[in-house]
N, C-alpha and C. Protein backbone atom coordinates (compact mmCIF):
# COMPACT_ATOMS: atom_id res chain seq x y z
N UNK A 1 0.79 -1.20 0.00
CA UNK A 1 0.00 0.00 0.00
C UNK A 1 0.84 1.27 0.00
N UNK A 2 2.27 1.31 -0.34
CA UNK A 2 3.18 2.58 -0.71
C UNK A 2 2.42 3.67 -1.41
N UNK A 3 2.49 4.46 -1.13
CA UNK A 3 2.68 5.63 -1.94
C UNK A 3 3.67 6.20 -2.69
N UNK A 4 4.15 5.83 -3.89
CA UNK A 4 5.15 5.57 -5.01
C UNK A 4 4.69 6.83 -6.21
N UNK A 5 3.18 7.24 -6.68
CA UNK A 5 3.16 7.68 -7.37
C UNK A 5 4.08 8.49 -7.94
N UNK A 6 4.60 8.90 -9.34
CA UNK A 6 5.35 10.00 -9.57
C UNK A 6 6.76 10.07 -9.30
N UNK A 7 6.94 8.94 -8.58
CA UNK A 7 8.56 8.64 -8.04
C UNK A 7 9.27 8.39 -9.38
N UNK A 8 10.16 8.84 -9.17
CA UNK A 8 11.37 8.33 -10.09
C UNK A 8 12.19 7.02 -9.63
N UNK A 9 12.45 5.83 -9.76
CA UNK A 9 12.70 4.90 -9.51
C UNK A 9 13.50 4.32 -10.74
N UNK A 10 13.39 4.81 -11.60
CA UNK A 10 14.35 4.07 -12.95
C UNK A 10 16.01 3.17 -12.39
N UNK A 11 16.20 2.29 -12.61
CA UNK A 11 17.23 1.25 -12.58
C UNK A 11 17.07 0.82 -11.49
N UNK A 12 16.05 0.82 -10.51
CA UNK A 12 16.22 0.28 -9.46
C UNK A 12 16.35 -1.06 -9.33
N UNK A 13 16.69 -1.53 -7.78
CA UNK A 13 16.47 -3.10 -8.04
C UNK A 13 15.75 -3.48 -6.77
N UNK A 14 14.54 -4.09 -6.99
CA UNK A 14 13.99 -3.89 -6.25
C UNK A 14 13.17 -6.05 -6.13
N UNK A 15 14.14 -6.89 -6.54
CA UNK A 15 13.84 -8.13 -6.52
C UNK A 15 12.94 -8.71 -5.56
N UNK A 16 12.06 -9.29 -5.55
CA UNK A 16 11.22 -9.43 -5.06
C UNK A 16 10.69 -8.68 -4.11
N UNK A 17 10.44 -7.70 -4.21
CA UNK A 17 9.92 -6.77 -3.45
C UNK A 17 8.64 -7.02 -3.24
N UNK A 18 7.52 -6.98 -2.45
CA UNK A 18 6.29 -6.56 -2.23
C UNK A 18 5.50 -5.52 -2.03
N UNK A 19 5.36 -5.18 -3.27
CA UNK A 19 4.28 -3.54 -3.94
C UNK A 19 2.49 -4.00 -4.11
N UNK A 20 2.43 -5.09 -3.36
CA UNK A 20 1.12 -5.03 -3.53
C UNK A 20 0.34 -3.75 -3.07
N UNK A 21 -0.92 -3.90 -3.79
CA UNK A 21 -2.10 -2.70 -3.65
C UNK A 21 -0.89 -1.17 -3.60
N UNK A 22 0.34 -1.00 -4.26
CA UNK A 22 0.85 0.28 -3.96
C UNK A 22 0.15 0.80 -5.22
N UNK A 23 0.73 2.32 -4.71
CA UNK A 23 0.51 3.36 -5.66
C UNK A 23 1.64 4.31 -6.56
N UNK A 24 1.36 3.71 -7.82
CA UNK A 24 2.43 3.57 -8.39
C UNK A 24 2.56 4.34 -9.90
N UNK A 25 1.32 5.05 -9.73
CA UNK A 25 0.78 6.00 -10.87
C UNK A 25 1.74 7.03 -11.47
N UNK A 26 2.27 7.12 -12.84
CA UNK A 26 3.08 8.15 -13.37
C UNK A 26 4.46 7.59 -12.77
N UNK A 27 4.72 6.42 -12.27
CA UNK A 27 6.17 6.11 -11.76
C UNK A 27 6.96 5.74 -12.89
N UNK A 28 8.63 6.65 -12.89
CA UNK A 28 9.40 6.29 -13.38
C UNK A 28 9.66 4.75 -13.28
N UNK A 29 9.99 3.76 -13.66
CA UNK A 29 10.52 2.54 -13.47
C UNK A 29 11.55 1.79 -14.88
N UNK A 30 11.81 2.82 -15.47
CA UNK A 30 12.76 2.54 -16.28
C UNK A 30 13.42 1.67 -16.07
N UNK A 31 13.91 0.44 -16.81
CA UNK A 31 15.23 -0.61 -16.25
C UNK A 31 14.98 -0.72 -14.84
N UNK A 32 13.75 -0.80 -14.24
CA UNK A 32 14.23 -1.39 -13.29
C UNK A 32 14.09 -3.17 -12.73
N UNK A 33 14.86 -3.66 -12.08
CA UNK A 33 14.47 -4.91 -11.55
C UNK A 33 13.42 -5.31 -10.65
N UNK A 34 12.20 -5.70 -11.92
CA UNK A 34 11.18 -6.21 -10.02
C UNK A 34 11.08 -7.81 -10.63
N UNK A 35 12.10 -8.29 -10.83
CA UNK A 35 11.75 -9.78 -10.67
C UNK A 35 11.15 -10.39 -9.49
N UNK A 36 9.73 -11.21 -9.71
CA UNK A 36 9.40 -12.23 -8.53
C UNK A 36 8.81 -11.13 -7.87
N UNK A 37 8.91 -9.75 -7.98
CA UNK A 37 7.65 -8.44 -7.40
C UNK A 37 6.60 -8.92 -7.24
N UNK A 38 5.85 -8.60 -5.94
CA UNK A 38 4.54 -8.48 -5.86
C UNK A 38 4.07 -7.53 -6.11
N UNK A 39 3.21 -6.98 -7.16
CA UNK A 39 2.44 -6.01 -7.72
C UNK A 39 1.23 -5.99 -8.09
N UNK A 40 0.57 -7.33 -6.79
CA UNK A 40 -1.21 -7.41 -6.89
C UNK A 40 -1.77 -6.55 -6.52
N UNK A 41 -2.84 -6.20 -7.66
CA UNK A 41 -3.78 -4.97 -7.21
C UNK A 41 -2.91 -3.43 -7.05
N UNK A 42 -2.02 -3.64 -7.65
CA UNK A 42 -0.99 -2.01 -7.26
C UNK A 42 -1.67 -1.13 -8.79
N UNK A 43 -1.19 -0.31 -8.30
CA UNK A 43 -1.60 0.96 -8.96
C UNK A 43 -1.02 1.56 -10.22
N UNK A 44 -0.40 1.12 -11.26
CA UNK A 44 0.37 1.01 -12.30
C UNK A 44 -0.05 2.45 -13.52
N UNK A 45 -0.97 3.11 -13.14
CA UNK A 45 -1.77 3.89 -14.65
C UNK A 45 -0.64 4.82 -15.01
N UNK A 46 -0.30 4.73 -16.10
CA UNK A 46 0.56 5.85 -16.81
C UNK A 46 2.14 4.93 -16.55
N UNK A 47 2.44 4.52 -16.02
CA UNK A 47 3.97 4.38 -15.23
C UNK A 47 4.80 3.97 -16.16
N UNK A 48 5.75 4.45 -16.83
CA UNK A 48 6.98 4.46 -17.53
C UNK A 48 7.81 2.80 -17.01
N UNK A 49 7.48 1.79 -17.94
CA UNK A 49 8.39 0.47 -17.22
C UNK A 49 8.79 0.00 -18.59
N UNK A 50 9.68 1.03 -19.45
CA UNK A 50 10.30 0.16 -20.76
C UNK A 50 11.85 -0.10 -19.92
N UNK A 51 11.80 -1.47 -20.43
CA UNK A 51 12.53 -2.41 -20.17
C UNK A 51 13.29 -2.67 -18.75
N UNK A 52 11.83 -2.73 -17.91
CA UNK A 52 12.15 -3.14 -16.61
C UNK A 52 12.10 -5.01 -16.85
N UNK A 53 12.59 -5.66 -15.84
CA UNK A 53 12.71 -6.54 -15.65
C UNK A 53 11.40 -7.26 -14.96
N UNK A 54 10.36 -7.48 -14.77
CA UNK A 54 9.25 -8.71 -14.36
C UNK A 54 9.21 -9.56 -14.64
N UNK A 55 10.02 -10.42 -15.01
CA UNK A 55 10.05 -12.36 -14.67
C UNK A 55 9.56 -12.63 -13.72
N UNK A 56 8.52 -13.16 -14.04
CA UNK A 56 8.01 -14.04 -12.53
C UNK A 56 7.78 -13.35 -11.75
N UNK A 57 6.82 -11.81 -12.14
CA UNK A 57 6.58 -10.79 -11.17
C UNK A 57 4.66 -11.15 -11.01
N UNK A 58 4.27 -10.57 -10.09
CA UNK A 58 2.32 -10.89 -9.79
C UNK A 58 2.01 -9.81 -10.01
N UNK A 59 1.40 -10.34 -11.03
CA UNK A 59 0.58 -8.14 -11.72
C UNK A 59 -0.53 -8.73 -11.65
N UNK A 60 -1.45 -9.95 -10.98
CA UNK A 60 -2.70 -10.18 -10.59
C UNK A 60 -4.28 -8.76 -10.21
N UNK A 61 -4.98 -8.51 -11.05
CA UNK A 61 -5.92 -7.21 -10.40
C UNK A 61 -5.10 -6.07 -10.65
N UNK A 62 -3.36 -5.46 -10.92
CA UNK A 62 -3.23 -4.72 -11.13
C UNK A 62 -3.60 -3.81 -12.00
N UNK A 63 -3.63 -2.26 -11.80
CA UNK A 63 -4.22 -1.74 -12.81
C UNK A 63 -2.56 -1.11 -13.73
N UNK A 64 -2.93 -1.58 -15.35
CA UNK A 64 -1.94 -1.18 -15.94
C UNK A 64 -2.32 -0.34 -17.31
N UNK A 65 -3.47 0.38 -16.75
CA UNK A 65 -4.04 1.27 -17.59
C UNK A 65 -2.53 2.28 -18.28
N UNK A 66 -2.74 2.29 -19.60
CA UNK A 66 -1.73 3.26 -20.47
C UNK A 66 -0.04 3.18 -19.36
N UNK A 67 0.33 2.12 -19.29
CA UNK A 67 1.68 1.84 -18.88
C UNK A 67 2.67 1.53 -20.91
N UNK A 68 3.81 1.70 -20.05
CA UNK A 68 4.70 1.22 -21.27
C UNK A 68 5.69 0.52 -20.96
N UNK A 69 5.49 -0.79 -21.30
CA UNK A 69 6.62 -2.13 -21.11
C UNK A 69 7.18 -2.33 -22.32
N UNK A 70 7.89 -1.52 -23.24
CA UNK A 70 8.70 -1.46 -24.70
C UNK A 70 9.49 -2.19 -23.70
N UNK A 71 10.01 -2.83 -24.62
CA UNK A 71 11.49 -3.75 -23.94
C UNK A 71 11.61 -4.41 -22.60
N UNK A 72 10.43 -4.19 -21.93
CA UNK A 72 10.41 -5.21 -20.62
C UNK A 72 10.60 -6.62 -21.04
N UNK A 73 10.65 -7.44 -20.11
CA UNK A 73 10.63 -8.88 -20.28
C UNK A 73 9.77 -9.02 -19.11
N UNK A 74 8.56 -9.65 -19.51
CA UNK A 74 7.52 -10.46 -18.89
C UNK A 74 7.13 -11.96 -18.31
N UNK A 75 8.62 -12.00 -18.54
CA UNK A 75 8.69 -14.00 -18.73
C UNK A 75 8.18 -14.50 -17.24
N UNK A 76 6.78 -15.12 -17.56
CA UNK A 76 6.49 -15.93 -16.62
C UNK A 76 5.50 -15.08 -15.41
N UNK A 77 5.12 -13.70 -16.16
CA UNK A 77 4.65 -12.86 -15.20
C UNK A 77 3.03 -12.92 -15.75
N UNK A 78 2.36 -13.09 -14.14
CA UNK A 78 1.29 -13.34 -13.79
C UNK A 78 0.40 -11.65 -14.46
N UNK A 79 -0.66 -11.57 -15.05
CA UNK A 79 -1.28 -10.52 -15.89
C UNK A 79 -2.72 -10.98 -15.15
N UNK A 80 -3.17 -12.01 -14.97
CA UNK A 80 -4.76 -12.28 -14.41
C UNK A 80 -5.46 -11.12 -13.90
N UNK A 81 -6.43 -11.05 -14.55
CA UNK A 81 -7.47 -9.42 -14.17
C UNK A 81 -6.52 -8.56 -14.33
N UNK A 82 -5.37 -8.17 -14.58
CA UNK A 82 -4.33 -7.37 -14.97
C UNK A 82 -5.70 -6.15 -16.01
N UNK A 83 -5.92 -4.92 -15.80
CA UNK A 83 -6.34 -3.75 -16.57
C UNK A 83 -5.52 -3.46 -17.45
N UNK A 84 -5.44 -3.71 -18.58
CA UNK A 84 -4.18 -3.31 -20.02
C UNK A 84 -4.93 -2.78 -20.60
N UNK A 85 -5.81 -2.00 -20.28
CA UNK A 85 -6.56 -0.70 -21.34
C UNK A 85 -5.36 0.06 -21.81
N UNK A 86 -5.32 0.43 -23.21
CA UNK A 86 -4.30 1.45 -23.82
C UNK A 86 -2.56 1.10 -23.30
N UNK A 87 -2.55 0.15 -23.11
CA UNK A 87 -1.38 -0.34 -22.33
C UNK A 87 -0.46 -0.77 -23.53
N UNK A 88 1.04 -0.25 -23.58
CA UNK A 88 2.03 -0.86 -24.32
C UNK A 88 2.87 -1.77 -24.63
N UNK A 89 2.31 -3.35 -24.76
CA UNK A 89 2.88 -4.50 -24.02
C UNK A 89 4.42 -4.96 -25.02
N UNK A 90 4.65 -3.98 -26.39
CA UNK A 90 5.58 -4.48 -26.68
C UNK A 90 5.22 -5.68 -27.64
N UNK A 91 6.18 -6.67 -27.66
CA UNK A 91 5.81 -8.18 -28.01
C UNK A 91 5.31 -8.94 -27.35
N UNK A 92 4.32 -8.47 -26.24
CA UNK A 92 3.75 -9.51 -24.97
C UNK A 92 2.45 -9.63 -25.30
N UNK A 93 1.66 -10.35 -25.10
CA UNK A 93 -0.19 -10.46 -24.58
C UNK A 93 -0.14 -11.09 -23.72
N UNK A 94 -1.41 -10.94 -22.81
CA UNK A 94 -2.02 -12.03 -21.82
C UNK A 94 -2.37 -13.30 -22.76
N UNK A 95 -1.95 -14.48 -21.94
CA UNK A 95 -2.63 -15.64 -22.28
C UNK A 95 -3.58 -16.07 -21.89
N UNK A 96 -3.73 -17.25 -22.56
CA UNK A 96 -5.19 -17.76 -22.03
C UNK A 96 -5.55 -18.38 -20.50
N UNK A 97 -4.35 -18.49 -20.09
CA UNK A 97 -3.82 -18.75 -18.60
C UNK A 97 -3.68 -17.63 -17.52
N UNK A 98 -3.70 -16.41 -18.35
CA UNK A 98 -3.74 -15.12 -17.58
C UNK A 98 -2.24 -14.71 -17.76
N UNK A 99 -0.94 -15.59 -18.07
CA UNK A 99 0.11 -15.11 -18.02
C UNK A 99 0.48 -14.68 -18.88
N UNK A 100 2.01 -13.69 -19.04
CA UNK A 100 2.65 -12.82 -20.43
C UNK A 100 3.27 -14.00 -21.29
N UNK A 101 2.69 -13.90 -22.72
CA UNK A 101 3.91 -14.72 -23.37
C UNK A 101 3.85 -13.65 -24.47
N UNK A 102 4.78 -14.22 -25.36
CA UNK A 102 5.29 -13.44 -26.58
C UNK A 102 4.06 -13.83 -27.74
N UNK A 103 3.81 -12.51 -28.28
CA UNK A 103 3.11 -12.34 -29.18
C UNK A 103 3.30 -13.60 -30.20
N UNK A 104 2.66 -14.30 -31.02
CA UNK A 104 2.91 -14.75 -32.44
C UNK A 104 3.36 -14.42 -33.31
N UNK A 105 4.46 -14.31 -34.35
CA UNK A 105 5.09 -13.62 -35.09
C UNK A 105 4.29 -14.31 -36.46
N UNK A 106 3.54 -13.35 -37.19
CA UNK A 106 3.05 -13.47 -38.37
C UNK A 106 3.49 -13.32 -39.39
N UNK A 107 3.72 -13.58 -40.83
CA UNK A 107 4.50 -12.93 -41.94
C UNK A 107 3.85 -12.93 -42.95
C-alpha cells in the first residue's frame, strides 16, 4: 500500500519486493528490476516500465491502464485481471492462462 506515485525509480532493483495494492501512478521505473515483485492490485496507470525486468513478477488485479513495457521482459509474469486498457505490451499479450507470453510472429 506505498505511496510511489510519480517517483522516479528508474534502474532500481527492487527483486522481489512486495508492492502489492501500492501506488504507483506516473512512476518512473525505467530498467528497473522487479523480478518475482509483488504487484497485486498495485496501482500502475501511466507508469513508464520500458525495459524493466518482471520475470516471474504478480501483476494479478493490477491496474496497468496506459503503462509502457517497450522492452520489458515479462517471462512468466502473472497478468490475471491485470487492466491493459491502452497499455504498451511491446511483443507480450495475456494468455489464455492469464500469463505474459510473446506475441505470435506473423508474416
Amino acid at each position: 500500500g506505498a505511496n510511489l506515485g510519480g517517483a522516479d525509480l528508474a534502474g532500481a532493483a527492487r527483486t522481489g519486493a512486495n508492492l502489492g495494492r501500492a501506488n504507483l501512478t506516473r512512476a518512473n521505473l525505467t530498467r528497473a528490476d522487479l523480478t518475482r515483485a509483488n504487484l497485486t492490485r498495485a496501482d500502475l496507470y501511466g507508469a513508464d516500465l520500458t525495459g524493466a525486468n518482471l520475470t516471474g513478477a504478480d501483476l494479478t488485479g493490477a491496474d496497468l491502464t496506459r503503462v509502457d513495457l517497450t522492452r520489458a521482459d515479462l517471462t512468466g509474469a502473472d497478468l490475471t485481471r491485470a487492466n491493459l486498457t491502452r497499455a504498451n505490451l511491446g511483443v507480450w499479450e495475456r494468455g489464455p492462462d492469464g500469463y505474459a507470453r510473446r506475441k505470435a510472429v506473423t508474416s
